[in-house]
PDB file of N, CA and C in Angstrom:
ATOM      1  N   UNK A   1     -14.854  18.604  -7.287  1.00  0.00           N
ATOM      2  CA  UNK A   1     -14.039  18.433  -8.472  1.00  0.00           C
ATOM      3  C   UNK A   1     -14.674  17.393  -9.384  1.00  0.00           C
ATOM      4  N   UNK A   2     -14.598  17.531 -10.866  1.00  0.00           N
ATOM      5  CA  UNK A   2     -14.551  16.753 -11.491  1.00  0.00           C
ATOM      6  C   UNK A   2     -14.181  15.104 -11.162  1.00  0.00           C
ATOM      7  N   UNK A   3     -14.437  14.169 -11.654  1.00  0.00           N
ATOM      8  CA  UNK A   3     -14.000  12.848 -12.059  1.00  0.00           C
ATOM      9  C   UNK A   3     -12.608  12.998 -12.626  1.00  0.00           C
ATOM     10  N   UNK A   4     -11.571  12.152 -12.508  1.00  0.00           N
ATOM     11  CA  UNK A   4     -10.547  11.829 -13.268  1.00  0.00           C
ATOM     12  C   UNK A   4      -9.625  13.507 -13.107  1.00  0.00           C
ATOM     13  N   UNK A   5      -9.711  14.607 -11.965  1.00  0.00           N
ATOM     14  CA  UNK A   5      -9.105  15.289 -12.226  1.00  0.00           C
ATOM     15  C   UNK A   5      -7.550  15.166 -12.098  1.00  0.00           C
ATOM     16  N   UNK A   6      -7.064  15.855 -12.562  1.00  0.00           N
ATOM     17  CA  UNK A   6      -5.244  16.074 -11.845  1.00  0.00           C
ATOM     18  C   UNK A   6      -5.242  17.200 -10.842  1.00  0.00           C
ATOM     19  N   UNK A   7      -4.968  16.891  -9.907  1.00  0.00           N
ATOM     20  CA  UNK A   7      -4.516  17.713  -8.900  1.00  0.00           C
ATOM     21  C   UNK A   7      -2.931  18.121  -9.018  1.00  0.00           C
ATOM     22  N   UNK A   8      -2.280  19.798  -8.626  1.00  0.00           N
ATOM     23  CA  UNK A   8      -1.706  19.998  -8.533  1.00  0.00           C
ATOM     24  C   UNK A   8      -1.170  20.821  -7.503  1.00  0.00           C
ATOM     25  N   UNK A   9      -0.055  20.728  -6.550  1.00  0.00           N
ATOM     26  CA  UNK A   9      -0.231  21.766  -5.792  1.00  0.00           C
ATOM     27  C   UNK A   9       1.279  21.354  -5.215  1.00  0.00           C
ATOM     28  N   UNK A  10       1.229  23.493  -5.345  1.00  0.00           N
ATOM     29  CA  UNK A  10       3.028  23.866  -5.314  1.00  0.00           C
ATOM     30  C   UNK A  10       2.565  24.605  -3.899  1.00  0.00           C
ATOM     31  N   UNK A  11       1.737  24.496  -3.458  1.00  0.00           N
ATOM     32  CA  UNK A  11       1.538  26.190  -2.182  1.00  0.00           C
ATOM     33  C   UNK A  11       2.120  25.178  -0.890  1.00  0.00           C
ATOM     34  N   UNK A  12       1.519  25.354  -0.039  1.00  0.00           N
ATOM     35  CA  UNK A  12       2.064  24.192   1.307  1.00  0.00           C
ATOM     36  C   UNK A  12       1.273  22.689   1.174  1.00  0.00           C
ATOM     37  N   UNK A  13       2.549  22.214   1.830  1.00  0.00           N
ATOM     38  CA  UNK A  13       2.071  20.369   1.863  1.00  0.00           C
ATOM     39  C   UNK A  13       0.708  20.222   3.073  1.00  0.00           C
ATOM     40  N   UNK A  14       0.882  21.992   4.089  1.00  0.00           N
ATOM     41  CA  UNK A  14      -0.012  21.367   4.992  1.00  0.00           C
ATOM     42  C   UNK A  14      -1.979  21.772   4.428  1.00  0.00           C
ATOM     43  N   UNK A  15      -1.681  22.185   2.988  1.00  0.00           N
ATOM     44  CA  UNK A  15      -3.388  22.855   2.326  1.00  0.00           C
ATOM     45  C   UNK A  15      -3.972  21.780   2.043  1.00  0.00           C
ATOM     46  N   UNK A  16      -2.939  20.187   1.705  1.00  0.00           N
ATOM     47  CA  UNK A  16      -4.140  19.166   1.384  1.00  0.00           C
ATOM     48  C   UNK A  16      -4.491  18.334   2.394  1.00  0.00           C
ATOM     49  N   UNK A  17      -5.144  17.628   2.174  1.00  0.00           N
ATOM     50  CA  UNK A  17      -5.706  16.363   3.325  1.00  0.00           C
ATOM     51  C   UNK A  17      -4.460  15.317   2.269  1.00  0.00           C
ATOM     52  N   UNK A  18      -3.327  14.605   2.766  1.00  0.00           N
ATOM     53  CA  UNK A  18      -2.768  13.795   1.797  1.00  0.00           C
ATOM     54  C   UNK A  18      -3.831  11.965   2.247  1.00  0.00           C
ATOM     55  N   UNK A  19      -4.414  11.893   3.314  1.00  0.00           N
ATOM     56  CA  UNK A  19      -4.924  10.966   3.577  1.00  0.00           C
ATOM     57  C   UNK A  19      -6.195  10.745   2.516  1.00  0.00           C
ATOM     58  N   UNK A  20      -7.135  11.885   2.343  1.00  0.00           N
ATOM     59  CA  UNK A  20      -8.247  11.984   1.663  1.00  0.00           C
ATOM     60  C   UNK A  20      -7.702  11.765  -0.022  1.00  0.00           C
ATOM     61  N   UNK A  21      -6.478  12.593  -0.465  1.00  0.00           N
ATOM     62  CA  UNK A  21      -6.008  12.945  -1.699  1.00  0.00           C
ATOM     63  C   UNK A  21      -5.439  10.991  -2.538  1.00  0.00           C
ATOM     64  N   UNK A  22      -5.066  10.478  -1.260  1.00  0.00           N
ATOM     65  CA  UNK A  22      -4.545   8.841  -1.321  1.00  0.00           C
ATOM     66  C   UNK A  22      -6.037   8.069  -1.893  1.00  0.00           C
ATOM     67  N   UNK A  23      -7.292   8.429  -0.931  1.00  0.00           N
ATOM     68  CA  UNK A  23      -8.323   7.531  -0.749  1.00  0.00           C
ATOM     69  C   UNK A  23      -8.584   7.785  -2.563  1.00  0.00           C
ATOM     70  N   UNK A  24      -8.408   9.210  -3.072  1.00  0.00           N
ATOM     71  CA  UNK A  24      -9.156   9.427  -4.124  1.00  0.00           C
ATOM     72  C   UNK A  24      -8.325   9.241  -5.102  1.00  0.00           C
ATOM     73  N   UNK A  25      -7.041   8.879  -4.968  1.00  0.00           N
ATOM     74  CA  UNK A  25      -6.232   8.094  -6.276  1.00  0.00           C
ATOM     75  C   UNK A  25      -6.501   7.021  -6.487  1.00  0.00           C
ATOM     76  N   UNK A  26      -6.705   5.988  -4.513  1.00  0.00           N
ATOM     77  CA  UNK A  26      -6.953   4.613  -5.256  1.00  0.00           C
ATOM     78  C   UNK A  26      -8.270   3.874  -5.665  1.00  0.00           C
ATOM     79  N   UNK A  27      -9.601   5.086  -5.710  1.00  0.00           N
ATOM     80  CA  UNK A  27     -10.668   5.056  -6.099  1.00  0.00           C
ATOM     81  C   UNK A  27     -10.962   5.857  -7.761  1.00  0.00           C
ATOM     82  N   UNK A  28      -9.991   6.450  -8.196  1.00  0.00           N
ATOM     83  CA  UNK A  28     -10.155   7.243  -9.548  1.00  0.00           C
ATOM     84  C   UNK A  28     -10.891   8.237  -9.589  1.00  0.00           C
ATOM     85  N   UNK A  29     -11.189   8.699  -8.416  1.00  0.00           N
ATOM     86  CA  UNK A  29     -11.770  10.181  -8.165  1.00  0.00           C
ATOM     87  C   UNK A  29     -10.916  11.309  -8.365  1.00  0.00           C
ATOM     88  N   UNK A  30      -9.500  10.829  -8.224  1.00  0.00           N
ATOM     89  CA  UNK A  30      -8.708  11.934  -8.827  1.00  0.00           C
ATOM     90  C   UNK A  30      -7.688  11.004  -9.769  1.00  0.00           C
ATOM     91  N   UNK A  31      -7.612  11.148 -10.736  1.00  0.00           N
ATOM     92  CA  UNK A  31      -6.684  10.558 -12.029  1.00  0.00           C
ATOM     93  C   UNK A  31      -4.898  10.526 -11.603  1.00  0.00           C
ATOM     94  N   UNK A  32      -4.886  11.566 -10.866  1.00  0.00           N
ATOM     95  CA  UNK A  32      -3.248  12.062 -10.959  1.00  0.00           C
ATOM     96  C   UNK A  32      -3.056  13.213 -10.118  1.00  0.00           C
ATOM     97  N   UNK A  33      -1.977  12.946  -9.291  1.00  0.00           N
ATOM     98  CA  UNK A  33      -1.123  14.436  -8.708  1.00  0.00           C
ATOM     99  C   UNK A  33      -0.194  14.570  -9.100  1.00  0.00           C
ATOM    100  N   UNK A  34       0.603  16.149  -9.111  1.00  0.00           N
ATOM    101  CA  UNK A  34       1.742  16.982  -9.130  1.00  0.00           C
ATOM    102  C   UNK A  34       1.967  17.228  -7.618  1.00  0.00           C
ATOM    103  N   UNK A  35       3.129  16.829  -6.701  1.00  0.00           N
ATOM    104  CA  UNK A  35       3.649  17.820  -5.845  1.00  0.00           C
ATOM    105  C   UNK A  35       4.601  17.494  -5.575  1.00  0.00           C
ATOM    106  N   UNK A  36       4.831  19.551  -4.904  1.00  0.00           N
ATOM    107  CA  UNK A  36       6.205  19.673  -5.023  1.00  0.00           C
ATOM    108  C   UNK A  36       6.336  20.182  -3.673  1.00  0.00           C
ATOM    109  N   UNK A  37       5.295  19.437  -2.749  1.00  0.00           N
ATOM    110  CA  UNK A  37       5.801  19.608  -1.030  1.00  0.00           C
ATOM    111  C   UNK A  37       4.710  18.589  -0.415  1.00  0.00           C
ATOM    112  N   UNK A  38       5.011  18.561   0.304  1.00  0.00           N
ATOM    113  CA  UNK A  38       3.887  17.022   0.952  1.00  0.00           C
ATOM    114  C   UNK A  38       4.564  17.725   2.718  1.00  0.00           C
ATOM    115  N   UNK A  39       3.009  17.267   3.461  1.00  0.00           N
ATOM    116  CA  UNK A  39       3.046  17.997   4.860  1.00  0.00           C
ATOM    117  C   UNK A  39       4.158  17.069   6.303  1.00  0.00           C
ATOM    118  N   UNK A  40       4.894  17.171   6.312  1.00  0.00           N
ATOM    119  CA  UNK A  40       6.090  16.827   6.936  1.00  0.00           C
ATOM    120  C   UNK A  40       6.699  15.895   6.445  1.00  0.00           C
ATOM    121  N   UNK A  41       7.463  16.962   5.870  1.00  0.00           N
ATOM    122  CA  UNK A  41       8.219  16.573   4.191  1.00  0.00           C
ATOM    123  C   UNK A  41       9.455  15.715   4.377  1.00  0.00           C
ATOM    124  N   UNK A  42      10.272  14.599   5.461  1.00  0.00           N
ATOM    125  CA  UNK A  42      11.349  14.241   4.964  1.00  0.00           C
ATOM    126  C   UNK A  42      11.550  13.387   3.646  1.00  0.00           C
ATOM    127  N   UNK A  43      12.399  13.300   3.371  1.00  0.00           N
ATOM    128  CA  UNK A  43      12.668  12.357   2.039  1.00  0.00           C
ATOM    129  C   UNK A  43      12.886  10.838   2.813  1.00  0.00           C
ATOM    130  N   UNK A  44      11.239  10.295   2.054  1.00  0.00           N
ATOM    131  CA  UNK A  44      11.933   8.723   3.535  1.00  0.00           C
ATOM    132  C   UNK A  44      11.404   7.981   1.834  1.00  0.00           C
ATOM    133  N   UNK A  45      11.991   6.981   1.295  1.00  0.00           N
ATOM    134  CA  UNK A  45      12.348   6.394   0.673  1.00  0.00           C
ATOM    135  C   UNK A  45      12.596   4.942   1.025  1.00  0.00           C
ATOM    136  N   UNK A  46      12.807   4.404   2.157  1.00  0.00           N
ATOM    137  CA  UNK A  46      13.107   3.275   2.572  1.00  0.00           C
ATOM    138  C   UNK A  46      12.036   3.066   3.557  1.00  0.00           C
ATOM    139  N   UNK A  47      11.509   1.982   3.895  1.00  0.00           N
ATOM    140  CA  UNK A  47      10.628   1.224   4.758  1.00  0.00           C
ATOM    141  C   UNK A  47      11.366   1.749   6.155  1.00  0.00           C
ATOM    142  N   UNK A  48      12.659   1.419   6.359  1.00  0.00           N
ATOM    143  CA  UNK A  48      13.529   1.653   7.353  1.00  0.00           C
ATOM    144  C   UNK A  48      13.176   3.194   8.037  1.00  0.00           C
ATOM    145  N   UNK A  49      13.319   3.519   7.267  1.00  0.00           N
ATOM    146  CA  UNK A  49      13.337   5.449   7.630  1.00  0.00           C
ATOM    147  C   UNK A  49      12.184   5.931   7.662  1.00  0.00           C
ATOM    148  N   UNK A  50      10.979   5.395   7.540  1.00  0.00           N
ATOM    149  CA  UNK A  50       9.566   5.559   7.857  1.00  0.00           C
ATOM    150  C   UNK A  50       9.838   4.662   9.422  1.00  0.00           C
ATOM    151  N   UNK A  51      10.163   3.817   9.745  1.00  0.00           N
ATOM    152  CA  UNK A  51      10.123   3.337  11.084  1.00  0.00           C
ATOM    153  C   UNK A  51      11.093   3.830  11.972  1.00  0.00           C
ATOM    154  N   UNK A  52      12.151   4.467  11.703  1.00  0.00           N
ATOM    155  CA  UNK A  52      13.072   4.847  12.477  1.00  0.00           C
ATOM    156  C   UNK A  52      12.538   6.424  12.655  1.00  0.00           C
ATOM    157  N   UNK A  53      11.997   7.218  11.810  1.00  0.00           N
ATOM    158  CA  UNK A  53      11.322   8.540  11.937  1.00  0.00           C
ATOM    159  C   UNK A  53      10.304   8.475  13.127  1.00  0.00           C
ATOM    160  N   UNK A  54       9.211   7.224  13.226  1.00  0.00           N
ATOM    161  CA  UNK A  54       8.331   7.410  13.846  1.00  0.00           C
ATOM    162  C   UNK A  54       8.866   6.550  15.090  1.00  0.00           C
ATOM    163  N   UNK A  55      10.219   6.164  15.543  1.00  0.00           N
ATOM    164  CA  UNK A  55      10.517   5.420  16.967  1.00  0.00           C
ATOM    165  C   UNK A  55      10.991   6.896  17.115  1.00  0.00           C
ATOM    166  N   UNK A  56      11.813   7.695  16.763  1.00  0.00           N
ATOM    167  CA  UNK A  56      12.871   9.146  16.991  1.00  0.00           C
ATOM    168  C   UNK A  56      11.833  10.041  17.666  1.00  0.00           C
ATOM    169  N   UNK A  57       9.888   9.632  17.560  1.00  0.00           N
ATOM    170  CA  UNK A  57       9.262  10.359  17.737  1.00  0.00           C
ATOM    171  C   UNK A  57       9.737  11.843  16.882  1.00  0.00           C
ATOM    172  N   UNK A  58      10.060  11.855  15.915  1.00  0.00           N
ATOM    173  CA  UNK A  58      10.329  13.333  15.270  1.00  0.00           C
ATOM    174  C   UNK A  58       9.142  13.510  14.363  1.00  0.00           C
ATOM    175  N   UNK A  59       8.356  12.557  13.973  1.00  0.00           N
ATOM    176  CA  UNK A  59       7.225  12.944  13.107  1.00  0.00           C
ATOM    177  C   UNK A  59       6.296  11.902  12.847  1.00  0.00           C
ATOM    178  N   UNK A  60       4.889  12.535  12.762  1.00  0.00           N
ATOM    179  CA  UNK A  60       3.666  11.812  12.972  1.00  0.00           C
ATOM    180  C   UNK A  60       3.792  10.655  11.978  1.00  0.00           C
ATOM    181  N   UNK A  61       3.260   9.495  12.633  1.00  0.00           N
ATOM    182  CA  UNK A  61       3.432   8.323  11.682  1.00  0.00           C
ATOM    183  C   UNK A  61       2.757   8.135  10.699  1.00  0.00           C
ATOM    184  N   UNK A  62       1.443   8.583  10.918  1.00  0.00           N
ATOM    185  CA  UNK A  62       0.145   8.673  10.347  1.00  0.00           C
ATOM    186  C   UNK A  62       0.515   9.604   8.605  1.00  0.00           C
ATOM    187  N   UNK A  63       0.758  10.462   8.836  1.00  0.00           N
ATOM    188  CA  UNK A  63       1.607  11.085   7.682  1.00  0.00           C
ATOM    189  C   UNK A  63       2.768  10.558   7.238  1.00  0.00           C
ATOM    190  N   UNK A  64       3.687  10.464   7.553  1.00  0.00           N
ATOM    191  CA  UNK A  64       4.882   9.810   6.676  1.00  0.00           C
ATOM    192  C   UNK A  64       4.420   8.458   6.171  1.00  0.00           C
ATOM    193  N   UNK A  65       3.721   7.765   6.853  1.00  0.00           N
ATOM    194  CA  UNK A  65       2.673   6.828   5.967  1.00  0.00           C
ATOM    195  C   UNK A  65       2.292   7.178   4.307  1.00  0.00           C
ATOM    196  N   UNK A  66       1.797   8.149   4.888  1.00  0.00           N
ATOM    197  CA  UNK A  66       0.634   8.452   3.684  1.00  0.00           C
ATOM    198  C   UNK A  66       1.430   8.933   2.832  1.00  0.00           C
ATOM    199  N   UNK A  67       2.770   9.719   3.032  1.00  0.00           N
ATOM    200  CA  UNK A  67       4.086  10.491   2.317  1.00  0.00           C
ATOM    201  C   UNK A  67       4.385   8.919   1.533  1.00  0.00           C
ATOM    202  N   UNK A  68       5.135   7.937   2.681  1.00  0.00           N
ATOM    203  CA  UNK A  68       5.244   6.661   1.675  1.00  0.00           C
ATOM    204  C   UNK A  68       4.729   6.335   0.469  1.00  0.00           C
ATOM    205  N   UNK A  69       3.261   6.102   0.604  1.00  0.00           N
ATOM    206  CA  UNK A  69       2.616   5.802  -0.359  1.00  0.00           C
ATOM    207  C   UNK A  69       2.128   6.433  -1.648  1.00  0.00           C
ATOM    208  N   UNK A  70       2.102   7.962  -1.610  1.00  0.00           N
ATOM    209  CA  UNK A  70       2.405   8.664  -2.326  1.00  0.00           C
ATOM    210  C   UNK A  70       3.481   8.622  -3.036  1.00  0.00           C
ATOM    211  N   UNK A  71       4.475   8.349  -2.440  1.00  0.00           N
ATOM    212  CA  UNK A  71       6.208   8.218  -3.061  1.00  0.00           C
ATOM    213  C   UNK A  71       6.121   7.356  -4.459  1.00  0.00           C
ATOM    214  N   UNK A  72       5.396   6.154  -4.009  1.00  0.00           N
ATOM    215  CA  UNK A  72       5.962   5.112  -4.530  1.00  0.00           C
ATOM    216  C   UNK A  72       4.261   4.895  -6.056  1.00  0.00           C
ATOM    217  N   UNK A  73       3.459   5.582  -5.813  1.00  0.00           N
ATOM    218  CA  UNK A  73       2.290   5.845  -6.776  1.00  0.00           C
ATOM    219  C   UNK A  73       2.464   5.960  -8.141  1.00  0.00           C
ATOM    220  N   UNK A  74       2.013   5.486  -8.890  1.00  0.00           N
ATOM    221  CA  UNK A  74       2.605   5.134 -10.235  1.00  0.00           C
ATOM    222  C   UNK A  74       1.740   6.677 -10.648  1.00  0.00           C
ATOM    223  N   UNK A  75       0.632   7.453 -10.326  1.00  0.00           N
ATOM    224  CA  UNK A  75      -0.152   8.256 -10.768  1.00  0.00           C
ATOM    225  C   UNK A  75       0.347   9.692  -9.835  1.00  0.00           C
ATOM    226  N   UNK A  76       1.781   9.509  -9.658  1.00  0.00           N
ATOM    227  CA  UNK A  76       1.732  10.720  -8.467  1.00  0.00           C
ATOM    228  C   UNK A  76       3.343  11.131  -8.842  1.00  0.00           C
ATOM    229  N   UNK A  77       3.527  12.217  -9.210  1.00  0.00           N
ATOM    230  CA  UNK A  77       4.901  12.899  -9.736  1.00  0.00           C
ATOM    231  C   UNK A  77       5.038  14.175  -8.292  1.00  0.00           C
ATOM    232  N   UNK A  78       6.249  13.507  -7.653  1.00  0.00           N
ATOM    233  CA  UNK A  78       6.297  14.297  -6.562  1.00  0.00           C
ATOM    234  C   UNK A  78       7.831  15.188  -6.991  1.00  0.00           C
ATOM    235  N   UNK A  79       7.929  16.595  -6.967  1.00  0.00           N
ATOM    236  CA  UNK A  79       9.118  17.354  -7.382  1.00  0.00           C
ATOM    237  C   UNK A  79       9.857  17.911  -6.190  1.00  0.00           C
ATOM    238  N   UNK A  80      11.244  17.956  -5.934  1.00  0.00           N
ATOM    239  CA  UNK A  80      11.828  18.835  -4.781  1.00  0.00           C
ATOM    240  C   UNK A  80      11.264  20.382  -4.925  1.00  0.00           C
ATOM    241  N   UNK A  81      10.831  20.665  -3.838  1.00  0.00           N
ATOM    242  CA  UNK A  81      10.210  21.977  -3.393  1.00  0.00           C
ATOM    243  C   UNK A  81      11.464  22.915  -3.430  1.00  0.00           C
ATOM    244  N   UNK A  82      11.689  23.739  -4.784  1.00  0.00           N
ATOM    245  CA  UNK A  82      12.964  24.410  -4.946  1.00  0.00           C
ATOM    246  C   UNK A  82      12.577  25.889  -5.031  1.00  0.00           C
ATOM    247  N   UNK A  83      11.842  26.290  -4.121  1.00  0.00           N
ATOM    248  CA  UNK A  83      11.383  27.926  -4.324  1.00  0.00           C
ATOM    249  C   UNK A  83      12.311  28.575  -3.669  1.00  0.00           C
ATOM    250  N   UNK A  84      13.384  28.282  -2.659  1.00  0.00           N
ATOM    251  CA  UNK A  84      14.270  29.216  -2.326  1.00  0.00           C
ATOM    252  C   UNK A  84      15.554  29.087  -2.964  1.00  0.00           C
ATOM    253  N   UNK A  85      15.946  28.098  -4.178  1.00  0.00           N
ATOM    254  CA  UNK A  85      16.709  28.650  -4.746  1.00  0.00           C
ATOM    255  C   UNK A  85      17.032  29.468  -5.742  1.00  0.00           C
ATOM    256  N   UNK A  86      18.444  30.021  -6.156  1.00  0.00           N
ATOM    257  CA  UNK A  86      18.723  31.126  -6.672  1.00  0.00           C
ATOM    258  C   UNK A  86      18.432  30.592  -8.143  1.00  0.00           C
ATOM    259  N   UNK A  87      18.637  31.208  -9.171  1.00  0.00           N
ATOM    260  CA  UNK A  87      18.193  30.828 -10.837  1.00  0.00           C
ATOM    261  C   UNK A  87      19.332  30.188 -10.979  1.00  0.00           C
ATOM    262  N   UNK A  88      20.709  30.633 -10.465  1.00  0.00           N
ATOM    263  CA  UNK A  88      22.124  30.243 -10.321  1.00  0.00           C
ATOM    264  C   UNK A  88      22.019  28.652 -10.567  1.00  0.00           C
ATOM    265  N   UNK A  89      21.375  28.837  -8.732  1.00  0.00           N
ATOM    266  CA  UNK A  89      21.280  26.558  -8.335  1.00  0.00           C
ATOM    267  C   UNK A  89      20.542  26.237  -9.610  1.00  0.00           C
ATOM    268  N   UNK A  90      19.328  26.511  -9.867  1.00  0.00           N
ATOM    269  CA  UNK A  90      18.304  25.771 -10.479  1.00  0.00           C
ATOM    270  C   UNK A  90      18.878  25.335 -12.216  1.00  0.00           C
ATOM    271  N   UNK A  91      19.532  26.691 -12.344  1.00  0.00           N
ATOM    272  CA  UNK A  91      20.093  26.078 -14.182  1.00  0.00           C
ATOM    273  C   UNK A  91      21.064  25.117 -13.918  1.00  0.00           C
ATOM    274  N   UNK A  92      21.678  24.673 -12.267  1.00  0.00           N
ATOM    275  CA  UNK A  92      23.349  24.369 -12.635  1.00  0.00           C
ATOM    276  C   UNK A  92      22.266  22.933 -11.634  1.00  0.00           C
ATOM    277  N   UNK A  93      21.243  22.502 -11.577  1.00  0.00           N
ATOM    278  CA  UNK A  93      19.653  21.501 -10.798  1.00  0.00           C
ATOM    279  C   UNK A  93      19.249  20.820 -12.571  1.00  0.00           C
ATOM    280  N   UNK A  94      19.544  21.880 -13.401  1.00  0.00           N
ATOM    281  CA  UNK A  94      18.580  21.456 -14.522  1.00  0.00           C
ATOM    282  C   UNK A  94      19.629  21.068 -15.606  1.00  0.00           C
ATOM    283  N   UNK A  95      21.186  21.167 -15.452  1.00  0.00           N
ATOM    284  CA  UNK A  95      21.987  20.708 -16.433  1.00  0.00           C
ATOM    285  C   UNK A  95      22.445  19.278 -15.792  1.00  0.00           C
ATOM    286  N   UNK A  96      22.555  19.380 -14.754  1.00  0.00           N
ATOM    287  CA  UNK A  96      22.899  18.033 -14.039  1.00  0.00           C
ATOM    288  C   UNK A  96      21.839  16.858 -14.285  1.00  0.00           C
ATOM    289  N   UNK A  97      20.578  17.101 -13.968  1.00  0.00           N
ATOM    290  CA  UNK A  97      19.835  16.217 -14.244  1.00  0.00           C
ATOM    291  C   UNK A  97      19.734  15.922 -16.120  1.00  0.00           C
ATOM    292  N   UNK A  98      19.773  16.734 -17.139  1.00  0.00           N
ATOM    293  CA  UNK A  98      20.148  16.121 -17.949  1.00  0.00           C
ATOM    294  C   UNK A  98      21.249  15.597 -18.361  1.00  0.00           C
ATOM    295  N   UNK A  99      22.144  15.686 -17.799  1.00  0.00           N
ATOM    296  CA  UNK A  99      23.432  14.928 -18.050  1.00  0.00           C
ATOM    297  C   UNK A  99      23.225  13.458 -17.527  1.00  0.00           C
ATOM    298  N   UNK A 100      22.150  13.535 -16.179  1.00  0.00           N
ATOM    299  CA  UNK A 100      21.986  12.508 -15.726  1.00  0.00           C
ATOM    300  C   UNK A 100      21.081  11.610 -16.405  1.00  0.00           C
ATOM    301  N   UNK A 101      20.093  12.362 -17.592  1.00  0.00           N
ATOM    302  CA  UNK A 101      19.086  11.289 -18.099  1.00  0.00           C
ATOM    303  C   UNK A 101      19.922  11.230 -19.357  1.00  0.00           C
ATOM    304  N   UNK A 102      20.874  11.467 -19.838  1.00  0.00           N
ATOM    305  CA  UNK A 102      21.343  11.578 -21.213  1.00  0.00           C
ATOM    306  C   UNK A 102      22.735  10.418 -20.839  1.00  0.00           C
ATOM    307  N   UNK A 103      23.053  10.337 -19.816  1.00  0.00           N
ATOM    308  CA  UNK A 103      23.752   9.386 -19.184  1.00  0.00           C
ATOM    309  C   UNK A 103      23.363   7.872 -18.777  1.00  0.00           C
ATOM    310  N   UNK A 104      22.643   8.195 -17.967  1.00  0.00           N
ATOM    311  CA  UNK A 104      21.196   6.784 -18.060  1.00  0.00           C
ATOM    312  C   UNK A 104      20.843   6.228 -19.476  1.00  0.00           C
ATOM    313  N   UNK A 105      20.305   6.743 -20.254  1.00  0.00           N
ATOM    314  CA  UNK A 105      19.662   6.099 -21.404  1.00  0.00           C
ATOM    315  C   UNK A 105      20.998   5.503 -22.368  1.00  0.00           C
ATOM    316  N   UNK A 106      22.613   6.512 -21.985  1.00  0.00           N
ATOM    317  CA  UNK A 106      23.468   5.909 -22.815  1.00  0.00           C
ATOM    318  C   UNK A 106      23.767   4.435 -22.165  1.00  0.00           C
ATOM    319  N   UNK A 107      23.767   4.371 -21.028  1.00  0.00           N
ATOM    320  CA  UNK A 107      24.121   2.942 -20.198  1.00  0.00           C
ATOM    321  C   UNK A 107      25.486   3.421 -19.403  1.00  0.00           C
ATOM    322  N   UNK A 108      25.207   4.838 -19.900  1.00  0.00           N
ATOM    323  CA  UNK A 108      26.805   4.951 -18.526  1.00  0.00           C
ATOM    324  C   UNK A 108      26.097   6.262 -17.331  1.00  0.00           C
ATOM    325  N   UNK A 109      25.175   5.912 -16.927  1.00  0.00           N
ATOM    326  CA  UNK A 109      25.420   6.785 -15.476  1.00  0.00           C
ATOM    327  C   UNK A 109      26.187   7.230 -14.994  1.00  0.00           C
ATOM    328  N   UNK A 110      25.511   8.799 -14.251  1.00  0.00           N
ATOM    329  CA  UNK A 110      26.696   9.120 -13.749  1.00  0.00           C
ATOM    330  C   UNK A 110      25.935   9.694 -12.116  1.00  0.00           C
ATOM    331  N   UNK A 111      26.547  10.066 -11.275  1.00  0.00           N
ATOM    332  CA  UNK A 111      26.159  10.306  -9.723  1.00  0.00           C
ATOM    333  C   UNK A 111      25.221   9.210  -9.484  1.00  0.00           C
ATOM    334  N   UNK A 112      26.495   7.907  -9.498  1.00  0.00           N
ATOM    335  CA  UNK A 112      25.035   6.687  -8.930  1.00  0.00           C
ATOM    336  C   UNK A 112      25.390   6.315  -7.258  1.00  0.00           C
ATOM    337  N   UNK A 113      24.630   6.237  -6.642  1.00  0.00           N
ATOM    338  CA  UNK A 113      25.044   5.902  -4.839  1.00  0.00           C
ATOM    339  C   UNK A 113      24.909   4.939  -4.839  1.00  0.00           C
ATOM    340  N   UNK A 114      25.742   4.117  -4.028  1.00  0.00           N
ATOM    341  CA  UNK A 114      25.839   3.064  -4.021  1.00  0.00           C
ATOM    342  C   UNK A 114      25.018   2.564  -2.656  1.00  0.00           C
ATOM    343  N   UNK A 115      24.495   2.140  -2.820  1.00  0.00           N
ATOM    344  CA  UNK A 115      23.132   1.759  -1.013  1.00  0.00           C
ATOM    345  C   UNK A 115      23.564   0.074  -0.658  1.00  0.00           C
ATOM    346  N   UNK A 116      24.442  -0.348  -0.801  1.00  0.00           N
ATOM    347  CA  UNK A 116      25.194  -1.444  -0.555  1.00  0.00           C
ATOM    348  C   UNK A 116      25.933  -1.332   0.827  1.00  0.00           C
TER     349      UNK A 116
END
């Protein structure tokens, strides 16, 4: 590949190397990713749930690592993997979230969780 490319990839989380794809974000060999599946995909978001995943023994540490760090990448736009839903979910996925950024920017949010 090119210098400075963007990588994108909607097919399976298990087609990339995410270890190799990390080395080459934080070297500028690749500029930027799109994805919308990463290879043992939970949603871990908290430090906590990367360590409690890998005591549960339910999934390789070595990866949800690398899932972490991806997460949190200022050059890395990761999307929910929504190919099995109906057009139904996805318009009633795509009015919610603007209500939610049109809500945000007014200063009144709305579906906020409280993690307290």
């Amino acid at each position: 590949m090119k210098p400075s490319v963007a990588l994108i990839n909607t097919a399976r989380g298990s087609i990339l190397d995410t270890q190799a794809l990390l080395r080459d974000l934080a070297n500028g060999k690749v500029a930027a990713a799109g994805l919308d599946v990463l290879p043992d995909e939970p949603s871990i978001s908290e430090e906590a749930e990367l360590i409690r995943s890998f005591f549960d023994k339910k999934h390789d540490l070595e990866t949800l690592f690398v899932n972490h760090v991806l997460l949190q990448m200022r050059n890395v736009v990761i999307t929910p993997h929504s190919a099995f839903n109906t057009k139904e979910a996805v318009e009633r996925i795509l009015a919610t979230t603007g209500e939610n950024i049109i809500g945000f920017v007014s200063g009144e949010p709305g579906n906020v969780v409280n993690t307290q």
